[in-house]
N, C-alpha and C. Protein backbone atom coordinates (compact mmCIF):
# COMPACT_ATOMS: atom_id res chain seq x y z
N UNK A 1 0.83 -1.18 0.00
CA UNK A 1 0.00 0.00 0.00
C UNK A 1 0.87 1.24 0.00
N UNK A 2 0.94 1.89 -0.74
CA UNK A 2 1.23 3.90 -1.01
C UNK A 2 0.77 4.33 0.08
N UNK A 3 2.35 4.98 0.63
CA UNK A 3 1.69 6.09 1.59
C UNK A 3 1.71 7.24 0.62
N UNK A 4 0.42 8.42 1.26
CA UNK A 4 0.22 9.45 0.07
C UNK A 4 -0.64 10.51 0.87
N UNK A 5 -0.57 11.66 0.94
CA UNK A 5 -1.48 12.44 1.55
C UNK A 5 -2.73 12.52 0.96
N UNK A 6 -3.57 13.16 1.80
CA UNK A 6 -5.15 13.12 1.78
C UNK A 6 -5.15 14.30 0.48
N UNK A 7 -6.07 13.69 -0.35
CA UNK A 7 -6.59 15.26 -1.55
C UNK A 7 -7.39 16.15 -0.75
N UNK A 8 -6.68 17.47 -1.53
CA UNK A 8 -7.49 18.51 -1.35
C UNK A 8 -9.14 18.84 -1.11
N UNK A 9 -9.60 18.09 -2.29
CA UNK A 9 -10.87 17.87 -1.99
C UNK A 9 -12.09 17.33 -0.77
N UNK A 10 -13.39 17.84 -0.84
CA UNK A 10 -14.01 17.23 0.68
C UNK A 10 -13.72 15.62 0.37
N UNK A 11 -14.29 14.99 1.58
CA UNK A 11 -14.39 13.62 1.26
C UNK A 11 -15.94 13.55 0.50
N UNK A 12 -16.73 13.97 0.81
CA UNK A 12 -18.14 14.12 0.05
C UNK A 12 -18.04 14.17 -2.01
N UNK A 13 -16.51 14.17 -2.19
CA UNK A 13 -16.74 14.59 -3.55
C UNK A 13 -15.56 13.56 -3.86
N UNK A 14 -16.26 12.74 -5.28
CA UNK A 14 -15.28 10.97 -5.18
C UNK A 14 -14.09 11.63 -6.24
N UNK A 15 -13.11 10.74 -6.16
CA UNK A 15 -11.84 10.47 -6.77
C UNK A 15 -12.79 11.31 -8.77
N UNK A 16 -12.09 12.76 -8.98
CA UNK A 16 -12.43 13.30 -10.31
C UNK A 16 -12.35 12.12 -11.52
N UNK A 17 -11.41 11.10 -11.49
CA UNK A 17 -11.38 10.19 -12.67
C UNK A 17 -12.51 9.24 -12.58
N UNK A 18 -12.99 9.11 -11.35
CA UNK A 18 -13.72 7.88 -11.02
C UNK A 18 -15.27 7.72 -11.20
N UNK A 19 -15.88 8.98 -10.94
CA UNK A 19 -17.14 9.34 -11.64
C UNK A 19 -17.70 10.27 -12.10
N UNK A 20 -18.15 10.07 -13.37
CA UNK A 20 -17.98 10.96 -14.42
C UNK A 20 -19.34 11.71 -13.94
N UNK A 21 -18.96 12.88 -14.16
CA UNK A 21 -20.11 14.24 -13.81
C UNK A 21 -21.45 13.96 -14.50
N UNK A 22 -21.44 13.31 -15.33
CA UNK A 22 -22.70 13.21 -16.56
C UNK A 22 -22.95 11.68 -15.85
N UNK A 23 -22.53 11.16 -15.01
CA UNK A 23 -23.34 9.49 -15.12
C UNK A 23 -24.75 10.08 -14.48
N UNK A 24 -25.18 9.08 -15.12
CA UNK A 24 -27.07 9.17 -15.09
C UNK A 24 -27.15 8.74 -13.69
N UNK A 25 -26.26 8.16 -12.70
CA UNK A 25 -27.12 7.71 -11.35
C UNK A 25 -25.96 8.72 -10.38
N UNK A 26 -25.21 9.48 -11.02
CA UNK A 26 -24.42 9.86 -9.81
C UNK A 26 -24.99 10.57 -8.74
N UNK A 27 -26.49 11.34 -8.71
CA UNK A 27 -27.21 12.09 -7.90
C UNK A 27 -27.25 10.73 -6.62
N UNK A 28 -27.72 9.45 -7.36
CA UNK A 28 -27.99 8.42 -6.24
C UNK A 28 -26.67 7.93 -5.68
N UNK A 29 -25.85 8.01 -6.08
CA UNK A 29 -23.93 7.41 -5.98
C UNK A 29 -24.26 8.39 -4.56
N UNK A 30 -23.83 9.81 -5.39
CA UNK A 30 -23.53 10.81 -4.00
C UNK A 30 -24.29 10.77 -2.72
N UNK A 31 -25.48 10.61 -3.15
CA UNK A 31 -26.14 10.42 -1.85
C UNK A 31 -25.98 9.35 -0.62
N UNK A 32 -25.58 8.02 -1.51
CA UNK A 32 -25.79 6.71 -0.96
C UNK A 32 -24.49 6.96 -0.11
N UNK A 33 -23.70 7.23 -0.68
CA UNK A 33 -22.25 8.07 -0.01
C UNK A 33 -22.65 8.65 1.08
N UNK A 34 -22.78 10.17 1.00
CA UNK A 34 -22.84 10.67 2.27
C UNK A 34 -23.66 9.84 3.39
N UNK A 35 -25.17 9.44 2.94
CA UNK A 35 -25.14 9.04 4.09
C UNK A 35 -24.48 7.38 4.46
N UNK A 36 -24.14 7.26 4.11
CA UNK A 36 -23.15 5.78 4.77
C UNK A 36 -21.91 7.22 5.72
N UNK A 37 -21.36 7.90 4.91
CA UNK A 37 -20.23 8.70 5.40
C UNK A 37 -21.17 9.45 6.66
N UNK A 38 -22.11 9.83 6.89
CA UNK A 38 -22.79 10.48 7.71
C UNK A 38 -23.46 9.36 9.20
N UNK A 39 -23.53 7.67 8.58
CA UNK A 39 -23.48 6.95 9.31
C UNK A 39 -22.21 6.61 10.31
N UNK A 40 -21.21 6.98 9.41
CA UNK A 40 -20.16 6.33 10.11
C UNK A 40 -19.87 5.14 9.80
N UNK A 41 -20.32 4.41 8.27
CA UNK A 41 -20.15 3.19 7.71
C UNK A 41 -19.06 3.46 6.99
N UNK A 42 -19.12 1.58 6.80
CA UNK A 42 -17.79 1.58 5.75
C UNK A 42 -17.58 1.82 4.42
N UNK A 43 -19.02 1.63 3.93
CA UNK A 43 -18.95 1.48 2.57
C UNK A 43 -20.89 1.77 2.69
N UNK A 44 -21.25 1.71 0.70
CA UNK A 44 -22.75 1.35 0.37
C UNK A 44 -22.69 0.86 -0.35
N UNK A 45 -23.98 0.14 -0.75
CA UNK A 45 -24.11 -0.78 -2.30
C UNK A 45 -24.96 0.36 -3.10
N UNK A 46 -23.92 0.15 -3.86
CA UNK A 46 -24.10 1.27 -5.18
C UNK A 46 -24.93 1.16 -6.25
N UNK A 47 -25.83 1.78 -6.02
CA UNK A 47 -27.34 1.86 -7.07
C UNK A 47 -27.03 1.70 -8.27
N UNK A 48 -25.83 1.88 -8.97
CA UNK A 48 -25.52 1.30 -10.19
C UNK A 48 -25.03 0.12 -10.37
N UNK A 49 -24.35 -0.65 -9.67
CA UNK A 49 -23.72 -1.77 -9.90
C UNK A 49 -24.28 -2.84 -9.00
N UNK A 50 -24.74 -2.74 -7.96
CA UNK A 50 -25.17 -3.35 -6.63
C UNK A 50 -23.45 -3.78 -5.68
N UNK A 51 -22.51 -3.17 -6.15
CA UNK A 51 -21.80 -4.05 -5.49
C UNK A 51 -21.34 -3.13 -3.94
N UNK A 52 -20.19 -3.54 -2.93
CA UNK A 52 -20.20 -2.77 -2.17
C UNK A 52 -19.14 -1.56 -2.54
N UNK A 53 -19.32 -0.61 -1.86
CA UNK A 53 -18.05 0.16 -2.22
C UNK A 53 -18.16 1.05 -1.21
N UNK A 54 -16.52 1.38 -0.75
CA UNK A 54 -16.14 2.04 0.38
C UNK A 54 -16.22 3.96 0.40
N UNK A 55 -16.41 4.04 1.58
CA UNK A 55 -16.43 5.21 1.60
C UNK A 55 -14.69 6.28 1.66
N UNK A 56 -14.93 7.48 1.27
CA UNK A 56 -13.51 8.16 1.46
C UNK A 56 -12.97 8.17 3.12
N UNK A 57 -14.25 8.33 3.39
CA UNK A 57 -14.08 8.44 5.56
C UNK A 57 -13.33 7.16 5.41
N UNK A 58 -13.89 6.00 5.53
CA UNK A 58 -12.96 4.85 5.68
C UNK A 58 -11.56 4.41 4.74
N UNK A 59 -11.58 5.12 3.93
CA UNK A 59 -10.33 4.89 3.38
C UNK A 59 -9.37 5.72 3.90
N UNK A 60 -9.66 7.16 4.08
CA UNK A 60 -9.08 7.85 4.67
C UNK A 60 -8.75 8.01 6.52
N UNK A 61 -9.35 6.59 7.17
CA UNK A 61 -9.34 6.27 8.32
C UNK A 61 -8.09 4.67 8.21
N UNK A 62 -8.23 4.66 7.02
CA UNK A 62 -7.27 3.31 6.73
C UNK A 62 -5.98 3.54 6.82
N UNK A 63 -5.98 5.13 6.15
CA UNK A 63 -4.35 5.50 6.45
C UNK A 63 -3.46 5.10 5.28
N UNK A 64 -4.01 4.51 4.43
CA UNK A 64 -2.81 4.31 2.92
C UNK A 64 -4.14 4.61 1.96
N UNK A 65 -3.16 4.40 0.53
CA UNK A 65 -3.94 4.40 -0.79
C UNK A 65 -3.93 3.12 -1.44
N UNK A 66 -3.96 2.54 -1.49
CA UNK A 66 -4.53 0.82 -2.05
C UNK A 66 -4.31 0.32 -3.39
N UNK A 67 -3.96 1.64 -4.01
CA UNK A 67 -3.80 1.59 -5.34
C UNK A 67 -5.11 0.38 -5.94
N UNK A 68 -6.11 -0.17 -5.93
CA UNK A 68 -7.56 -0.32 -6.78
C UNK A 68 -8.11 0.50 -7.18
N UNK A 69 -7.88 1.85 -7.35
CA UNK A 69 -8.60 2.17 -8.04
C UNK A 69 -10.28 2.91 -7.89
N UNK A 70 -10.34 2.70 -6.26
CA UNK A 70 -11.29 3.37 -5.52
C UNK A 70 -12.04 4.48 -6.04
N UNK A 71 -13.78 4.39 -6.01
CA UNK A 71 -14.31 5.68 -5.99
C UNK A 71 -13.98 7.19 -5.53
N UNK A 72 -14.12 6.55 -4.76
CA UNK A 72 -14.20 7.58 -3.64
C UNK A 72 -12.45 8.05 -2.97
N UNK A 73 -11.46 7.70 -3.27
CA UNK A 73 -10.29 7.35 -3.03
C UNK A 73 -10.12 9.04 -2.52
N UNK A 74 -9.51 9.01 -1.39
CA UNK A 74 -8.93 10.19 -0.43
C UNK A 74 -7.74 10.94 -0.64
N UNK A 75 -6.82 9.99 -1.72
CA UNK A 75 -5.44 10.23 -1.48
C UNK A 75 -4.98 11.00 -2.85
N UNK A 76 -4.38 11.44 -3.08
CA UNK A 76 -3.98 12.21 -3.77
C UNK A 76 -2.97 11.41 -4.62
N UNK A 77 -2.49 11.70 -6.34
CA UNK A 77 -2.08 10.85 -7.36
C UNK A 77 -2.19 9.33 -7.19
N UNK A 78 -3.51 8.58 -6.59
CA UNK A 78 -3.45 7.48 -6.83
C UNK A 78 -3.73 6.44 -7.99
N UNK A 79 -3.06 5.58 -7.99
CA UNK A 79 -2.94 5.26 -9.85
C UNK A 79 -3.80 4.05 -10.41
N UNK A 80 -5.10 3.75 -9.59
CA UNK A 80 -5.88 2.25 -9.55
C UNK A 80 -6.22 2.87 -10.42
């Protein structure tokens, strides 16, 4: 795992490569997000794919960058 500092960005707003401004469900992405991030969860199942996926809070509570390639990814030049 990459150590790497936290991006600039809130955690409320995912990794710029990772979802595209125009996807048709990102209103439901963002939401399903915050509130898992507003729960204090780890992750949500994502209205587009069903699968699970982590939140920036918990990645950014993980303390590295993982290099997969993460939505929501916290860290700054990560290369998944």
């Amino acid at each position: 795992m990459a150590s790497r500092g936290l991006a600039a960005r809130p955690l409320t707003e995912p990794h710029p490569e990772r979802l595209a401004p125009g996807h048709p469900l990102r209103a439901e992405i963002l939401a399903a997000h915050a509130r898992a991030l507003a729960a204090g969860d780890a992750g949500y199942c994502d209205p587009a794919s069903g699968l699970f996926v982590l939140t920036a809070g918990f990645l950014a509570r993980r303390g590295t960058c993982c290099d997969q390639g993460c939505r929501h990814c916290p860290y700054v030049e990560c290369s998944g």
